[in-house]
Protein backbone atom coordinates (compact mmCIF):
# COMPACT_ATOMS: atom_id res chain seq x y z
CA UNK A 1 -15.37 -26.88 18.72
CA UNK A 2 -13.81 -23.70 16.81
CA UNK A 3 -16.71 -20.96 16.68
CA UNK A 4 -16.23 -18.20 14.08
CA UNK A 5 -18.31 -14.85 14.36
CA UNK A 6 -18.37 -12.66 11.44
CA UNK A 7 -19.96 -8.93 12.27
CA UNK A 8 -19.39 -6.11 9.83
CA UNK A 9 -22.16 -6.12 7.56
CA UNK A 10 -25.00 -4.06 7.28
CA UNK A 11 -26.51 -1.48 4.69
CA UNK A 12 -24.13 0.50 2.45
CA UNK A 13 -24.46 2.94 -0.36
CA UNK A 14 -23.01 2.05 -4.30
CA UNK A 15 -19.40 3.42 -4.06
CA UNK A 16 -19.47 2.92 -0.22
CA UNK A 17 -16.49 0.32 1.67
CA UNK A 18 -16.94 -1.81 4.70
CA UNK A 19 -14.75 -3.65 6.56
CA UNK A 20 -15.81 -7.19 7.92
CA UNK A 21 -15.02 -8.72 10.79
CA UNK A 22 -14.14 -12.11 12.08
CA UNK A 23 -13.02 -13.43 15.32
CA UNK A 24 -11.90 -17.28 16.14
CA UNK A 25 -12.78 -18.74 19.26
CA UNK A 26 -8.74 -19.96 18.96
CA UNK A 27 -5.86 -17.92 17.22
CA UNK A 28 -6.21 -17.42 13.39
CA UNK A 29 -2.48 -17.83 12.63
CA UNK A 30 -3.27 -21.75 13.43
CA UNK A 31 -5.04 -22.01 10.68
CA UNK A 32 -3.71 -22.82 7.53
CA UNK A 33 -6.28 -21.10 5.36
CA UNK A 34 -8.53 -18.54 6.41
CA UNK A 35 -10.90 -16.90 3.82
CA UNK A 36 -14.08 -15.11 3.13
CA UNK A 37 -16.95 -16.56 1.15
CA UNK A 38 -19.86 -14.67 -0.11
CA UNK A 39 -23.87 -15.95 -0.87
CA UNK A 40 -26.10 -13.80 -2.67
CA UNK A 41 -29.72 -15.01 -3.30
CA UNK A 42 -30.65 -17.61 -5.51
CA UNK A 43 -26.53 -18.53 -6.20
CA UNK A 44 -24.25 -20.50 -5.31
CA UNK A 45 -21.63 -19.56 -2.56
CA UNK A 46 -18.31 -18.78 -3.75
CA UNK A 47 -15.15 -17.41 -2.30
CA UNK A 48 -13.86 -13.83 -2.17
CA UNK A 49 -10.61 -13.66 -0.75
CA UNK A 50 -8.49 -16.62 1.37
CA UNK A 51 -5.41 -15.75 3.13
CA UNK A 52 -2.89 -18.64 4.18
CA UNK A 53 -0.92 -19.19 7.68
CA UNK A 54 2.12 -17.56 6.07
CA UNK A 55 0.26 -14.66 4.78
CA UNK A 56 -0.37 -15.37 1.06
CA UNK A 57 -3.42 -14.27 -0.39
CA UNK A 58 -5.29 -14.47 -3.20
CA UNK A 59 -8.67 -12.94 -4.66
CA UNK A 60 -11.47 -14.13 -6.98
CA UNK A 61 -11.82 -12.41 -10.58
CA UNK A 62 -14.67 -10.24 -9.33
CA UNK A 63 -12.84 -8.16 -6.92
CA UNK A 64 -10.77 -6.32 -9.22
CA UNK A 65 -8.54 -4.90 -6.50
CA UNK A 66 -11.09 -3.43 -4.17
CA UNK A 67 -11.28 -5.79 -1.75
CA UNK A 68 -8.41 -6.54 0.73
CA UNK A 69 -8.12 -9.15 3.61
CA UNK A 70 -6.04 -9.39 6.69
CA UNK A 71 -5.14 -10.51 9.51
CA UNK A 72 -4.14 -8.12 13.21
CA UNK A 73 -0.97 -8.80 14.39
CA UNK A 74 -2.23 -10.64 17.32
CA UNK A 75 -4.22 -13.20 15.60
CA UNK A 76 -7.32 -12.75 16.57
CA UNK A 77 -9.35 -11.25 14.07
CA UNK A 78 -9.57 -11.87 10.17
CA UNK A 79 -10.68 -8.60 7.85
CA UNK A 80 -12.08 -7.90 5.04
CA UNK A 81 -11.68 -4.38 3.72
CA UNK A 82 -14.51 -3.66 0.97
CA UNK A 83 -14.19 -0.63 -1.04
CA UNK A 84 -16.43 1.09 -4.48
CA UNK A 85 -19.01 -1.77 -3.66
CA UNK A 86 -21.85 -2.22 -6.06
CA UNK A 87 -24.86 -4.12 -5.83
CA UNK A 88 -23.50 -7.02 -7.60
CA UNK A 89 -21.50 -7.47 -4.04
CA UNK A 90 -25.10 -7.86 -1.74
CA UNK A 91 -24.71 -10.92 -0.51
CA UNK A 92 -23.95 -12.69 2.63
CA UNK A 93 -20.69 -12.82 3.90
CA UNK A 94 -18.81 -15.86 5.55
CA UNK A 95 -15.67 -16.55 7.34
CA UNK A 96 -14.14 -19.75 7.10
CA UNK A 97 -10.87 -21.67 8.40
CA UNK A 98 -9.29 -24.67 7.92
CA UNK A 99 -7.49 -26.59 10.82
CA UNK A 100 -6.22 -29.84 9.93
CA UNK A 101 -8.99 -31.60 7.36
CA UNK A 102 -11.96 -30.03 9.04
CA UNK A 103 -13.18 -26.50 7.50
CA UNK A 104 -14.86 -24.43 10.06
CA UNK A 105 -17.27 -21.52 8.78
CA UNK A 106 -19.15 -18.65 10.58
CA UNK A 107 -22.93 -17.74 10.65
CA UNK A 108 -22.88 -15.03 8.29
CA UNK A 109 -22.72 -11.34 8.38
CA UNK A 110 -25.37 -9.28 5.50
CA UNK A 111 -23.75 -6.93 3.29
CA UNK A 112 -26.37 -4.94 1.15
CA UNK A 113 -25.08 -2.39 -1.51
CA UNK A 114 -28.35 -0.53 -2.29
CA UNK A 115 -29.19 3.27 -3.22
């Protein structure tokens, strides 16, 4: 069983960055999509930011260029660099991978963007 661990989050002032966390129980780069998701209350979850095996990436409308993801050299953690964060970005944060047809997603790491 692959175990994801996301760790990160935490309390963070309008304009403020974090960077999130997530380590595989099994090297990242044998996935062939790795990506962060994001859950704020009372909506639905949607993604943030995937990044394939080969290193492609792609963002959703909302990040407008402040949010980057990555990978270490080594493969074994994914990132997600979080910069001018507002409180339209408190949520919770997920990492997910897919290996073969099975998508495997981590517990959850709390952002919250408050004053």
């Amino acid at each position: 069983q692959v175990q994801l661990v996301e760790s990160g989050g935490g309390l963070v002032q309008p304009g403020g960055s974090l960077r999130l966390s997530c380590t595989a129980s099994r090297n990242i780069f044998s996935f062939k999509m790795m990506a962060w998701y994001r859950q704020a209350p009372g909506k639905e979850r949607e993604l943030v930011a995937r990044i394939t095996a080969g290193g492609s990436t792609d963002y959703a409308d909302f990040v407008m260029g402040r949010f980057s993801i990555s990978r270490d050299k080594v493969g074994s953690t994914l990132y997600l660099q979080m910069n001018s964060l507002t409180s339209d970005d408190t949520a919770v944060y997920y990492c997910a991978g897919a290996l073969g047809v099975t998508d495997f997603w981590g517990q959850g790491t709390q952002v919250t963007v408050s004053s």
